[in-house]
Structure formats: C-alpha cells, structure tokens
C-alpha atoms as a PDB file:
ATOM      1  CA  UNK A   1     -27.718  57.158  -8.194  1.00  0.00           C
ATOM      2  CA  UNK A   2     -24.138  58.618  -8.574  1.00  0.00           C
ATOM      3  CA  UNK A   3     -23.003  60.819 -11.387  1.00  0.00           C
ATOM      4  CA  UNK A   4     -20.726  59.515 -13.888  1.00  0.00           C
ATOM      5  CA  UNK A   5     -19.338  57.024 -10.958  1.00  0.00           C
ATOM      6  CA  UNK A   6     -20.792  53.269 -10.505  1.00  0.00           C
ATOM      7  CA  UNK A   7     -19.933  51.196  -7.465  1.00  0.00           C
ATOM      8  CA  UNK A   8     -20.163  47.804  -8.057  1.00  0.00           C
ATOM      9  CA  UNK A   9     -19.977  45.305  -5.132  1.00  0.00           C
ATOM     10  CA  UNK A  10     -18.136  42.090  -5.708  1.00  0.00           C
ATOM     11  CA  UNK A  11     -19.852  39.527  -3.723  1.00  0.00           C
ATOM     12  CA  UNK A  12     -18.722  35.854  -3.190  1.00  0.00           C
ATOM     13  CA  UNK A  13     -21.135  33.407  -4.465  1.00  0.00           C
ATOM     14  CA  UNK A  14     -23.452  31.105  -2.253  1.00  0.00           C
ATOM     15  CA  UNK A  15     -22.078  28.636  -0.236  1.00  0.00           C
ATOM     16  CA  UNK A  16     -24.106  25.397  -0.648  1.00  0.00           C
ATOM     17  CA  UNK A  17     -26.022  24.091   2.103  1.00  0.00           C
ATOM     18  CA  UNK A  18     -25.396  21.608   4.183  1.00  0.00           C
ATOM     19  CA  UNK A  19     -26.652  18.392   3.945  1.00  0.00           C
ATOM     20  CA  UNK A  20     -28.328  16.711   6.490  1.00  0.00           C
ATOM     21  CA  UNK A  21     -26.587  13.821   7.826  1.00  0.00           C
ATOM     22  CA  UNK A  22     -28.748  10.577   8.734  1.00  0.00           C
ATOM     23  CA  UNK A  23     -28.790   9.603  12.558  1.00  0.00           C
ATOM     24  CA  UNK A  24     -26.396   6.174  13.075  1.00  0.00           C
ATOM     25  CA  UNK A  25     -29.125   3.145  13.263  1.00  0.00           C
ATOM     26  CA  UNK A  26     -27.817   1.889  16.809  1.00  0.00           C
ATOM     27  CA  UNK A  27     -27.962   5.310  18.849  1.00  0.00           C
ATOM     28  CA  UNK A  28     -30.214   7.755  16.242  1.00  0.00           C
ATOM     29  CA  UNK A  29     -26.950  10.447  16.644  1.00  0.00           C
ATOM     30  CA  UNK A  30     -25.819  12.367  13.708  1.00  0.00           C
ATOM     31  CA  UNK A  31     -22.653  13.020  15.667  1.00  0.00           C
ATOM     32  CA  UNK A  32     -22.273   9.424  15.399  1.00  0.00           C
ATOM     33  CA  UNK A  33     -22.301   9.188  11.541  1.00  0.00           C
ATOM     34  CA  UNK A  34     -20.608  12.666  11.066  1.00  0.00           C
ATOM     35  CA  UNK A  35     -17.033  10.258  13.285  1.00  0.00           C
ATOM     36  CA  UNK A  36     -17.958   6.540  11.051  1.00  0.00           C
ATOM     37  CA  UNK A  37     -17.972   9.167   7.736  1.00  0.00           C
ATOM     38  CA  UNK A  38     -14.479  10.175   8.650  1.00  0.00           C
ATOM     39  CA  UNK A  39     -13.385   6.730  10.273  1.00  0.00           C
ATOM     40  CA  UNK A  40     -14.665   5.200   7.049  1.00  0.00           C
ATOM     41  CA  UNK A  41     -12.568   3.780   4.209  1.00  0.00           C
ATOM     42  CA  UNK A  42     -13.397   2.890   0.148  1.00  0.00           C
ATOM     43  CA  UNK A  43     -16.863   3.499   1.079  1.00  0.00           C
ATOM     44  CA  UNK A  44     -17.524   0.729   3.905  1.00  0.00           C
ATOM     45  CA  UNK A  45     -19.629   2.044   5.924  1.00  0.00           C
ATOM     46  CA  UNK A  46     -20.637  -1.097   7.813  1.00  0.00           C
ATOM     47  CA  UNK A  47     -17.283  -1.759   8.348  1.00  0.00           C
ATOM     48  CA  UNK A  48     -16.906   1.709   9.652  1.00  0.00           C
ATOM     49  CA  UNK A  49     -19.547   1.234  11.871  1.00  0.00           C
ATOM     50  CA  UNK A  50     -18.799  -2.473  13.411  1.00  0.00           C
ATOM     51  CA  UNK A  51     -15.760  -1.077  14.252  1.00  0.00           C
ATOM     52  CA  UNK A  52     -17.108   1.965  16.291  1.00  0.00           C
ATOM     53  CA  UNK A  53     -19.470  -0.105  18.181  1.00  0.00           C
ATOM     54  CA  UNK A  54     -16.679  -2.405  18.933  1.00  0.00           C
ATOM     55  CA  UNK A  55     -14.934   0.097  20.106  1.00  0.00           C
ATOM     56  CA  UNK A  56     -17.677   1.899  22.102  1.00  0.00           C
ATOM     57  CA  UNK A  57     -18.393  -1.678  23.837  1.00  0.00           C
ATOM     58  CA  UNK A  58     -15.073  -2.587  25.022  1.00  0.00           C
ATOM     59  CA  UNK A  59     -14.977   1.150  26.028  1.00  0.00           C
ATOM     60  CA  UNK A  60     -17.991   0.654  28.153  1.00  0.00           C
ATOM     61  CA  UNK A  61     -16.563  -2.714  29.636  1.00  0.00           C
ATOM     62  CA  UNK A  62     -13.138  -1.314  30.608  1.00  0.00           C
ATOM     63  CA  UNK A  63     -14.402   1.989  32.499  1.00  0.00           C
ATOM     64  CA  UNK A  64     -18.063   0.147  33.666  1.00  0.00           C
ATOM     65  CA  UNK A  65     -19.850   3.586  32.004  1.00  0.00           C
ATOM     66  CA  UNK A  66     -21.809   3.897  28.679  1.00  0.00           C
ATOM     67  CA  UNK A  67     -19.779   4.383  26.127  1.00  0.00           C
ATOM     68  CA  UNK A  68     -21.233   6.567  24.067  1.00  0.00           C
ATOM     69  CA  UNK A  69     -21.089   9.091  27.042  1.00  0.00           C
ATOM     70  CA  UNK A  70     -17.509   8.361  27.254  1.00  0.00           C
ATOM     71  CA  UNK A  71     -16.832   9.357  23.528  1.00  0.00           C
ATOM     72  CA  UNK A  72     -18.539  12.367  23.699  1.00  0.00           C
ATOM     73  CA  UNK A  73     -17.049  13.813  26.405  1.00  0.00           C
ATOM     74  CA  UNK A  74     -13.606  12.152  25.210  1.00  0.00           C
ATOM     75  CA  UNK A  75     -14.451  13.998  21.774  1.00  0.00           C
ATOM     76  CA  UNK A  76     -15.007  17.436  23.501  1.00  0.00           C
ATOM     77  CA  UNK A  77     -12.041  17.277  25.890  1.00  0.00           C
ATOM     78  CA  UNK A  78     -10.131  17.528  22.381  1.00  0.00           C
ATOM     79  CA  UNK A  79     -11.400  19.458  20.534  1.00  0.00           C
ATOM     80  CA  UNK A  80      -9.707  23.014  20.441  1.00  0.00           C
ATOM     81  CA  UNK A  81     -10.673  27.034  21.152  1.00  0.00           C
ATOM     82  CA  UNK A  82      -8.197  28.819  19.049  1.00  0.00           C
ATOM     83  CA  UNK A  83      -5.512  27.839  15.948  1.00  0.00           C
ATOM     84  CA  UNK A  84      -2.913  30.119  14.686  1.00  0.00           C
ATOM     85  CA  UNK A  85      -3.216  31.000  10.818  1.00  0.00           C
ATOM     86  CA  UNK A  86      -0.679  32.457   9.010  1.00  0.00           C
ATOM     87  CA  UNK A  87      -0.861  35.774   7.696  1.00  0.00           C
ATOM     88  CA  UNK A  88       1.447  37.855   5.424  1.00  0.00           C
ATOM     89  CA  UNK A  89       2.055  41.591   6.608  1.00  0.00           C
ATOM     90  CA  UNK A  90       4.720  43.439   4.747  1.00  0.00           C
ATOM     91  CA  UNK A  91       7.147  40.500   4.071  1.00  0.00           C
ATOM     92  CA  UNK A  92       6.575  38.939   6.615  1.00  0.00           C
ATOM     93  CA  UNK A  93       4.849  36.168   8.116  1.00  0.00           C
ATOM     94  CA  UNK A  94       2.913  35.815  11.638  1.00  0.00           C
ATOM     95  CA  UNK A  95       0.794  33.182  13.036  1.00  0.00           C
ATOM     96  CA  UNK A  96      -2.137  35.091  14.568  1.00  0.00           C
ATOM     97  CA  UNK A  97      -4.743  33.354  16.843  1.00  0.00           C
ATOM     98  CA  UNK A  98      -7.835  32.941  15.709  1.00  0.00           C
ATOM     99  CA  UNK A  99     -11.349  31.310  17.705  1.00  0.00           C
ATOM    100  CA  UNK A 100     -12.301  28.041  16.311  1.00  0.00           C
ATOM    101  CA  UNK A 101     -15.974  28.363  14.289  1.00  0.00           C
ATOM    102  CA  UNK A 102     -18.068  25.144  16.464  1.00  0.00           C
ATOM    103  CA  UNK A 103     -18.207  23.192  13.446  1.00  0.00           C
ATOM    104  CA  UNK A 104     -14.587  23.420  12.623  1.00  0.00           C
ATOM    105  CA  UNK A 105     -13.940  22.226  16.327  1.00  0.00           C
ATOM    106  CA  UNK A 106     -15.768  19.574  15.726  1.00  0.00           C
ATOM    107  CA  UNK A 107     -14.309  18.456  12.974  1.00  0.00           C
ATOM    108  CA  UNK A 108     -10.739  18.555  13.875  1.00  0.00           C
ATOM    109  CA  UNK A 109     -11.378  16.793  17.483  1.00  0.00           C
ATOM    110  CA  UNK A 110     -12.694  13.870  15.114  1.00  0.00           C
ATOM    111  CA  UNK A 111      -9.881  13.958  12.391  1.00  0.00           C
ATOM    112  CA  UNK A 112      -7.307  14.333  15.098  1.00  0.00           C
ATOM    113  CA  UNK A 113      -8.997  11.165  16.769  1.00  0.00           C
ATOM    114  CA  UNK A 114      -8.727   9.210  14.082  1.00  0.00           C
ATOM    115  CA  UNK A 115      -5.505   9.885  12.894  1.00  0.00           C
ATOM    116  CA  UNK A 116      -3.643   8.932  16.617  1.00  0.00           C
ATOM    117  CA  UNK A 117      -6.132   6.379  16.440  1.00  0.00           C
ATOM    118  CA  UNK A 118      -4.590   5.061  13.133  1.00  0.00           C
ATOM    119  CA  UNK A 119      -0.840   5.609  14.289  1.00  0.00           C
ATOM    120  CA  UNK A 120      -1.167   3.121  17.656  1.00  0.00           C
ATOM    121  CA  UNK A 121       0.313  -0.380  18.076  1.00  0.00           C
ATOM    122  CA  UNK A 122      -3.328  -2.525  19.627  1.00  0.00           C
ATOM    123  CA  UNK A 123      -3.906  -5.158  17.737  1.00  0.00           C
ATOM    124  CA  UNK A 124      -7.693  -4.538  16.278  1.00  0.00           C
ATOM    125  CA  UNK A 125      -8.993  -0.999  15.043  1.00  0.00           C
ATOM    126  CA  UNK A 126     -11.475  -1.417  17.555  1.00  0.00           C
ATOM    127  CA  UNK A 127      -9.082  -1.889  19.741  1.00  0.00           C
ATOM    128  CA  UNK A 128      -6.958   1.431  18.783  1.00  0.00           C
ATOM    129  CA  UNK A 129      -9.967   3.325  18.676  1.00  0.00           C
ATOM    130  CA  UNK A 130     -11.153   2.788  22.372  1.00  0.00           C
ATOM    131  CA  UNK A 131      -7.283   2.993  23.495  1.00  0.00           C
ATOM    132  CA  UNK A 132      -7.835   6.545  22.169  1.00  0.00           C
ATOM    133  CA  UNK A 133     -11.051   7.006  23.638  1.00  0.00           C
ATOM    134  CA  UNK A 134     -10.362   6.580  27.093  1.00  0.00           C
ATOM    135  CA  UNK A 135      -6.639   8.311  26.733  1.00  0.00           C
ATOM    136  CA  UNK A 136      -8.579  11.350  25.657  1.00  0.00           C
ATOM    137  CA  UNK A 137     -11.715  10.863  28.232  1.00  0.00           C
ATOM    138  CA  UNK A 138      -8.604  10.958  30.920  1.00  0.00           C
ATOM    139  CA  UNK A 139      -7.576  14.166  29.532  1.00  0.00           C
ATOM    140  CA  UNK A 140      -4.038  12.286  28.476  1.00  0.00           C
ATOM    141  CA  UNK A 141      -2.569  10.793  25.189  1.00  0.00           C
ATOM    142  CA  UNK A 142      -1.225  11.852  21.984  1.00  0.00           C
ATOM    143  CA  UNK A 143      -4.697  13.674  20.414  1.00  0.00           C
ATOM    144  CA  UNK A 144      -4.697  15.507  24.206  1.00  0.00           C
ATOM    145  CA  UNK A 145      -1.250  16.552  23.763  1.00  0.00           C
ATOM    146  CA  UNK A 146      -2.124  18.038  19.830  1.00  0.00           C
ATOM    147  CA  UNK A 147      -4.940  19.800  21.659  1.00  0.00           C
ATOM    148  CA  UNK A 148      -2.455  21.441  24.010  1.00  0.00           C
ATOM    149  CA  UNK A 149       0.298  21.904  21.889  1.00  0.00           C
ATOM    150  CA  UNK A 150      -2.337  24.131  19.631  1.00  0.00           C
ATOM    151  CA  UNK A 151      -3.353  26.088  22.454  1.00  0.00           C
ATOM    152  CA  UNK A 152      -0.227  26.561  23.779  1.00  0.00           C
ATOM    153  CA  UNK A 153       0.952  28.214  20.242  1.00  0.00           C
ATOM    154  CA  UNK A 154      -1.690  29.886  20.220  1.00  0.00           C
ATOM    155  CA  UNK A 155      -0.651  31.685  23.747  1.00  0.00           C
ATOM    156  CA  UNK A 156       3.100  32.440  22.505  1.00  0.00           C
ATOM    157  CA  UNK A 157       1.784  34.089  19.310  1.00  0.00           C
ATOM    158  CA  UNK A 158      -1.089  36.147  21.130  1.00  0.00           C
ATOM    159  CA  UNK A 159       1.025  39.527  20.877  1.00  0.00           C
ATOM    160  CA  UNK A 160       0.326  39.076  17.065  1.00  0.00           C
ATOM    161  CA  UNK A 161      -3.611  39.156  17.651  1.00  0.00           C
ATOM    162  CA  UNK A 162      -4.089  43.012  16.438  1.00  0.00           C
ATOM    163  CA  UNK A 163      -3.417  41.547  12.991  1.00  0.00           C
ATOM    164  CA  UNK A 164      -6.298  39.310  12.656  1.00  0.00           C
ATOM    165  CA  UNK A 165      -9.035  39.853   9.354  1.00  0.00           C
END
C-alpha cells in the first residue's frame, strides 16, 4: 500500500452478454435469423422470413445452385476489412483506418444488404432481395461498390494510421 497516495482505477462496467439467437426453422442457421432480425419490420417475423426463403428460392432457380450457399458467400464477398473513424488530434480531424472486429463485419455486410436491397426498383421484396444476392455473389452491384468505396478510403487515409487508440 502507498503512503498518503491512493490510485484508484476507473473501470467501465460489464458489457452484457450476448444472447443466443435461435437457429431459423427451415435451415437450423443462426446466421439466418441474425439477416430476417434485421430484414424484419413491426415485429413480423414470418413475414420476414417468407420473404427470405422467397428470395433464397428464386435465387437457387436463377443460378441452378443452393441458395443458401449463394447468400453466404454473397454475404461475405461484402462484408468489409477496415473503416475509417474519425479522430480529433489538436484541432483537427483525421479519418484513421481501423480493422473491422468479425462481428461488426458481419453486421454491416447484412445492414448494407438490406438497405440496397430496400432502395431497388423489382417488383416483390423477394424479388429485390435475390437481385441483391446474386449482384453481390458476382462480386458487382451497389452493396459491392459500398464495400469498395470503404476500402478504398480506407487506402487514401492509411498515412494517418500512427494515430489510431
């Protein structure tokens, strides 16, 4: 113990833990449910669901593959490596590039699907959604292009990288 001098430690509290997610009835994936939660709206799940499968079948039809296998390997063609996140340093401002945690990864490769997904002119959601499945399976498309257009900031603002925390 220290004379007349305490140290104290402040310590952030606990994250909570995560919650298990249930495997999606059809394929028993928890990848599955972790896309219908985010694809979902007002709670309706079933809704979110029929319109994955939908999706997954004309998917399948189109490209004469399984189209779950399609998805996931359209899912990890987008999802990124590094962001830039700003940081102040004496007045100014610099986006440094940072690696991508897996989980985050994973999470914006599915919000970034969804959202193009959203913003195209098919007819059905379905319909959207496997439009953006196999754009992104062939590496093309507008969630490819975020994908690139991340990395490729990332690249211009590398001689910033001695100021990451």
């Amino acid at each position: 113990m220290r004379d007349k001098q305490q140290v104290f430690i402040t310590m952030r509290k606990n994250t909570p833990k995560k919650k298990p997610l249930l495997p999606d009835p059809k394929f028993g994936d928890q990848l599955v449910t972790r896309f219908v939660n985010n694809l979902m709206y007002d709670g309706k799940k079933s809704t979110a669901y029929d319109i994955f499968y939908d999706a997954l079948n004309i998917v399948g039809e189109r490209l004469q593959e399984d189209g779950l296998n399609v998805w996931k390997k359209a899912l990890t063609n987008i999802m990124p490596a590094v962001e830039v996140k700003s940081r102040r340093v004496g007045g100014a401002t610099f986006q440094i590039p940072m690696e991508i945690r897996p989980d985050r990864r994973v999470s914006l490769g599915i919000k970034w699907m969804i959202m193009y997904t959203r913003r195209r002119s098919e007819k059905s959601m379905a319909g959207k959604l496997a439009g953006e499945i196999m754009a992104a399976y062939k590496e093309e498309g507008a969630t490819h292009k975020k994908k690139e257009d991340t990395h490729r900031m990332a690249e211009a603002n590398k001689a910033f990288s001695h100021f990451r925390f």
